[in-house]
N, C-alpha and C. Protein backbone atom coordinates (compact mmCIF):
# COMPACT_ATOMS: atom_id res chain seq x y z
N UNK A 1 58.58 81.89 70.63
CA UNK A 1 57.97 80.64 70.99
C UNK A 1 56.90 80.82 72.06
N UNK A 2 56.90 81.41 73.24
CA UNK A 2 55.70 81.90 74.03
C UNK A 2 55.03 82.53 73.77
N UNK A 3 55.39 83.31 72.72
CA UNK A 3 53.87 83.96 71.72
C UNK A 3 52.85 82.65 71.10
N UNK A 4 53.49 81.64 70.95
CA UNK A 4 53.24 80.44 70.01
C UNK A 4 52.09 79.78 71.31
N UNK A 5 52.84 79.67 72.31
CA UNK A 5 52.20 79.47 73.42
C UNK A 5 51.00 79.48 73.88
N UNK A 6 51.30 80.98 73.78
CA UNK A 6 49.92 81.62 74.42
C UNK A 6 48.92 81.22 73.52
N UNK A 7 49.15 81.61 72.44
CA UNK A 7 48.04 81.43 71.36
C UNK A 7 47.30 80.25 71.18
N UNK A 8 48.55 79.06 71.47
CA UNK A 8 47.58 77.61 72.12
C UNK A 8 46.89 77.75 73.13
N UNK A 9 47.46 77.74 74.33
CA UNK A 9 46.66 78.63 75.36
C UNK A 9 45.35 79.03 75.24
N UNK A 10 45.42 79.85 74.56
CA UNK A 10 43.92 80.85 74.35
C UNK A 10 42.73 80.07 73.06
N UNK A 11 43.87 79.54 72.55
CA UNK A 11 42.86 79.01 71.38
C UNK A 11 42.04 77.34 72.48
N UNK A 12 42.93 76.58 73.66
CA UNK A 12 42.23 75.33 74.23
C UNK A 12 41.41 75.83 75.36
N UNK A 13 41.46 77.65 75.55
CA UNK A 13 40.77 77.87 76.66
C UNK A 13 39.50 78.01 75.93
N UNK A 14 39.58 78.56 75.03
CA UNK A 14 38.21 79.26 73.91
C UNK A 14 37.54 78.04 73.78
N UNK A 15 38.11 76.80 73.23
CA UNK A 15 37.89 75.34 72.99
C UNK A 15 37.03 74.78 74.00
N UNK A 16 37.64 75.23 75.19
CA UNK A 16 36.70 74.74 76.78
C UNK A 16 35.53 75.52 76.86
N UNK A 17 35.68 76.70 76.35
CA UNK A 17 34.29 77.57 76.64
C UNK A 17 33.45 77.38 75.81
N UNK A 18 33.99 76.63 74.81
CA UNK A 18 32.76 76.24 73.55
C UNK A 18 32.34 75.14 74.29
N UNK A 19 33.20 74.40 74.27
CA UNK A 19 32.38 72.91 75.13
C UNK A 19 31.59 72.93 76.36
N UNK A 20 31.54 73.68 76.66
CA UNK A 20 30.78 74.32 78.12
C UNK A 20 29.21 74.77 77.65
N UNK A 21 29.87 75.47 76.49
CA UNK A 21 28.19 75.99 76.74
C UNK A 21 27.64 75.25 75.31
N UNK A 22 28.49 74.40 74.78
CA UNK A 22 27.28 73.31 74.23
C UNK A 22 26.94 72.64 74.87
N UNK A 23 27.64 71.65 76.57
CA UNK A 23 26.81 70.73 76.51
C UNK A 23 25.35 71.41 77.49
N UNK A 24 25.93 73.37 77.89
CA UNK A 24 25.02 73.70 78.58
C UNK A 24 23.50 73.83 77.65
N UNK A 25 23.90 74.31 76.74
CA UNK A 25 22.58 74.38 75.84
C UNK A 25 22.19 72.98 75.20
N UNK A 26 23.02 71.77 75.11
CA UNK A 26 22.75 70.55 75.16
C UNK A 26 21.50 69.93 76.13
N UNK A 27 21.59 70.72 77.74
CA UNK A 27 20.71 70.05 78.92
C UNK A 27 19.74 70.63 78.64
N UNK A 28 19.90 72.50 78.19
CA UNK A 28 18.92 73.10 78.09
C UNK A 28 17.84 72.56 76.93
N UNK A 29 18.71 72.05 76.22
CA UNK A 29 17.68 71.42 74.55
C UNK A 29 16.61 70.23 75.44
N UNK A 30 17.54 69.25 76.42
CA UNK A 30 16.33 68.51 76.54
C UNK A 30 15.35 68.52 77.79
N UNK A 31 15.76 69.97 78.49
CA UNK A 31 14.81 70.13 79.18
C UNK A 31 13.44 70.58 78.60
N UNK A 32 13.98 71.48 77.60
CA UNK A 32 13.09 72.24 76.35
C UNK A 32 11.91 71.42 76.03
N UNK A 33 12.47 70.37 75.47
CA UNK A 33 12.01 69.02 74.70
C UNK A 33 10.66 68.10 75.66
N UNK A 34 11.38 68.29 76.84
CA UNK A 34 11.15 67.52 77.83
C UNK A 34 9.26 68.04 78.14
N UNK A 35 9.49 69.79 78.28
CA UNK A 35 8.40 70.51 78.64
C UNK A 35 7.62 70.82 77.51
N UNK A 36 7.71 70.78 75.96
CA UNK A 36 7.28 70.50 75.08
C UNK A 36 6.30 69.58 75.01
N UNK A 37 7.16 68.19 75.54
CA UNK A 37 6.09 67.07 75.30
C UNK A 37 4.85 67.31 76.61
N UNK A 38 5.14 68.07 77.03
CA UNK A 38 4.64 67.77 78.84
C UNK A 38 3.17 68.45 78.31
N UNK A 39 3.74 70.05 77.89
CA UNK A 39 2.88 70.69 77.13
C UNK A 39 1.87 70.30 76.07
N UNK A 40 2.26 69.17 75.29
CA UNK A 40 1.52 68.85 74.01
C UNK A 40 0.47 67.99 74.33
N UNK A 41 1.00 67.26 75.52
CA UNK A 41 -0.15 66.00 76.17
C UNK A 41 -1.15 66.84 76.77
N UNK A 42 -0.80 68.21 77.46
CA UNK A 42 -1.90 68.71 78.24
C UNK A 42 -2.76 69.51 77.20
N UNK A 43 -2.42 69.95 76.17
CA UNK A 43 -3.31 70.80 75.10
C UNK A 43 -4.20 69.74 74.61
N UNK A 44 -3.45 68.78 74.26
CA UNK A 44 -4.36 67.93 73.73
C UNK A 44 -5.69 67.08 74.66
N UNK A 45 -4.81 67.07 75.94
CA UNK A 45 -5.85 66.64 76.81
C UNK A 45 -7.16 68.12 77.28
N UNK A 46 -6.56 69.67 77.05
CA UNK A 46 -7.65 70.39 77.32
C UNK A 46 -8.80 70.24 75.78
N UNK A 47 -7.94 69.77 74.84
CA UNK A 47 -8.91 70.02 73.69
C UNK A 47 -9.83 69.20 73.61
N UNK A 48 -9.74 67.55 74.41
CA UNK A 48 -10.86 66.96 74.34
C UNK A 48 -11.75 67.45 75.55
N UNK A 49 -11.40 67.81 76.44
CA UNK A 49 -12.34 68.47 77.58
C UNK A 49 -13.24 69.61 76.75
N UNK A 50 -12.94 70.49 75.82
CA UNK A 50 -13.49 71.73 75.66
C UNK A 50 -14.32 70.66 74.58
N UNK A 51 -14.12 69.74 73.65
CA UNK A 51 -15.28 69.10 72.51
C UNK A 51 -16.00 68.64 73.79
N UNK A 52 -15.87 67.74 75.23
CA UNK A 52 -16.86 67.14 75.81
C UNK A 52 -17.81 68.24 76.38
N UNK A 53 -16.86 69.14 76.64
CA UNK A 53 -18.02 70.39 77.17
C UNK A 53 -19.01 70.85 76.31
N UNK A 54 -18.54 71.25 74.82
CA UNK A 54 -19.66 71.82 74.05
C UNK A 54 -20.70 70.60 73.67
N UNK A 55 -20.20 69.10 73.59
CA UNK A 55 -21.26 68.78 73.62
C UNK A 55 -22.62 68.52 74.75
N UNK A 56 -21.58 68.60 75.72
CA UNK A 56 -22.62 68.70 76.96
C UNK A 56 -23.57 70.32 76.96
N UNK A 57 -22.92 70.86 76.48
CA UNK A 57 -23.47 72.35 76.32
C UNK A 57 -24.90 72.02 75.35
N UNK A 58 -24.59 71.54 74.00
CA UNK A 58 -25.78 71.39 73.21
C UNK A 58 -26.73 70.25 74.02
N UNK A 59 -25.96 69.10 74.65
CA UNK A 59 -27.30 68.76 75.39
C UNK A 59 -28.06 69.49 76.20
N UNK A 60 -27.69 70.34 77.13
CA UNK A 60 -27.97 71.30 78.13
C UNK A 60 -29.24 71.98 77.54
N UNK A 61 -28.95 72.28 75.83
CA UNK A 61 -29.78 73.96 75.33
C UNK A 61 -30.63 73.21 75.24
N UNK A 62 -30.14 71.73 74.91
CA UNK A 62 -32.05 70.74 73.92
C UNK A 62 -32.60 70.68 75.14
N UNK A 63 -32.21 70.20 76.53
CA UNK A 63 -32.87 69.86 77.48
C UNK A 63 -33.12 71.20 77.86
N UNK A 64 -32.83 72.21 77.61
CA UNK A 64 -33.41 73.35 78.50
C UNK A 64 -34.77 73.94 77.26
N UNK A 65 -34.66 73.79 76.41
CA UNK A 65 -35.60 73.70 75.19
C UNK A 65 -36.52 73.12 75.37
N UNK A 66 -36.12 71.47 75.57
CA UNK A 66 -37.62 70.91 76.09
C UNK A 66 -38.46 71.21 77.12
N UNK A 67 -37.93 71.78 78.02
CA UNK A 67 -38.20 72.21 79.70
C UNK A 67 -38.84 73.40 79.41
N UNK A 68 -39.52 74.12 77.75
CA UNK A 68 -40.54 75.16 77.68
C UNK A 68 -38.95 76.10 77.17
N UNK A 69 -37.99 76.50 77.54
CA UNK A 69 -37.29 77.75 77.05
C UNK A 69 -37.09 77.99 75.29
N UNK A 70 -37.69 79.30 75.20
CA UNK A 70 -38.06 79.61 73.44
C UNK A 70 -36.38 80.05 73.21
N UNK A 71 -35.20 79.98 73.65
CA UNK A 71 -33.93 80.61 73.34
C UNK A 71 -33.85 79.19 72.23
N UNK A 72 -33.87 78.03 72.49
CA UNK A 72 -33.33 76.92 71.74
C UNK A 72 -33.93 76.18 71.01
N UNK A 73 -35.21 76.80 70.80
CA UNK A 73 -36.15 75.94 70.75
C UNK A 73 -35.93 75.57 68.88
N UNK A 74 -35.68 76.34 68.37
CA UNK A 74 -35.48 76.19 66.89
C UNK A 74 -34.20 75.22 66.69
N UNK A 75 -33.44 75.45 67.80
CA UNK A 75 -32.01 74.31 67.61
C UNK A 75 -32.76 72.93 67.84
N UNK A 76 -33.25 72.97 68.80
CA UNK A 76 -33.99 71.82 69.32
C UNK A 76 -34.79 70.93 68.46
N UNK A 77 -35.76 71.63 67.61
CA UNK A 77 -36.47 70.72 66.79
C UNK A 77 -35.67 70.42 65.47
N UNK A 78 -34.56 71.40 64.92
CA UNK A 78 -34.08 70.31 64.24
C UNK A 78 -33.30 69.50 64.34
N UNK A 79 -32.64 69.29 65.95
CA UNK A 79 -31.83 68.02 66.19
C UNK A 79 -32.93 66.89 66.16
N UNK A 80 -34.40 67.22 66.75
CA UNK A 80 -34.97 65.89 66.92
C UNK A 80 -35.83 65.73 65.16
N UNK A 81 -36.06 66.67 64.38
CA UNK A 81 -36.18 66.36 62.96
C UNK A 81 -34.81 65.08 62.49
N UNK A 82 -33.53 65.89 62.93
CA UNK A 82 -32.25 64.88 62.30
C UNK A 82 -32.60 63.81 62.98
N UNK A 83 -33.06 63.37 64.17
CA UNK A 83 -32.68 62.22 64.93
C UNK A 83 -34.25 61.46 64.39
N UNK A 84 -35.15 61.86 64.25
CA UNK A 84 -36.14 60.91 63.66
C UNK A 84 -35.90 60.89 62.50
N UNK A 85 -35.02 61.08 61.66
CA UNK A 85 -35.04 60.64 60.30
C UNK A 85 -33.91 59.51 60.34
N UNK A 86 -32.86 59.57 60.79
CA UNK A 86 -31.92 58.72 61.33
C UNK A 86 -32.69 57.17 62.04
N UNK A 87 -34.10 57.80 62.62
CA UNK A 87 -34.60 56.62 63.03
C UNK A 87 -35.43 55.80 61.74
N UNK A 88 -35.74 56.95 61.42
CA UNK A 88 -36.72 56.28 60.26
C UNK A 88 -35.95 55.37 59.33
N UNK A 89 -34.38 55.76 59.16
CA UNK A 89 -33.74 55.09 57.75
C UNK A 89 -33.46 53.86 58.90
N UNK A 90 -33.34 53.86 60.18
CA UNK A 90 -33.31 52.38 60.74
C UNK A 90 -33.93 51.23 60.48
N UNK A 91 -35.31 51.84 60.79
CA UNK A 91 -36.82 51.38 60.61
C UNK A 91 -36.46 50.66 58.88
N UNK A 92 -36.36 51.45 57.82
CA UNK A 92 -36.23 51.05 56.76
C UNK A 92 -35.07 50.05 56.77
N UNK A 93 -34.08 50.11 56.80
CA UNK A 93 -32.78 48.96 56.59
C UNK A 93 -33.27 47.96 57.35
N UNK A 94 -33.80 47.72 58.56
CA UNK A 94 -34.23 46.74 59.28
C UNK A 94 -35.41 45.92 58.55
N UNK A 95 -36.55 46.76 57.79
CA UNK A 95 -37.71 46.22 57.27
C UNK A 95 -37.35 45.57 56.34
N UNK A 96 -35.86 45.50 55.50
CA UNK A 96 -35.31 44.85 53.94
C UNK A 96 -34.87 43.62 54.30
């Protein structure tokens, strides 16, 4: 019968050590979770910083283009080719 014992014993101690370290990996899940989200807001917040930068970047090359520099100068005239044709189809929808 104390063989019977023990074996309860050992089987509600084992029982406690399971429950221990689920609810430990339980806190750990939502700390996890927690720094996940923390993480996902800040990527997403660097990814619109890096689109506002490059477009500030292409303004930079047109304005440094117009200011005489031959590095941009081919980027340069066909943004303002795109942007007067964009004006022109204005000009047209407005004249109908």
């Amino acid at each position: 019968m104390s063989e019977l014992t023990e074996i309860v014993d050992n089987l509600e101690n084992r029982i406690s050590k399971l429950l221990h370290k689920y609810e430990a990996l339980r806190q750990n899940l939502g700390s996890l979770q927690d720094e996940m989200a923390t993480l996902t807001s800040e990527n997403t917040r660097l990814k619109e910083e890096l689109e506002n930068s490059e477009g500030r970047i292409q303004t930079l090359k047109a304005a440094n283009a117009m200011l005489g520099s031959k590095d941009y100068k081919t980027e340069t005239k066909l943004k303002i080719n795109s942007l007067i044709r964009e004006i022109d189809q204005c000009i047209v929808q407005l004249s109908e």
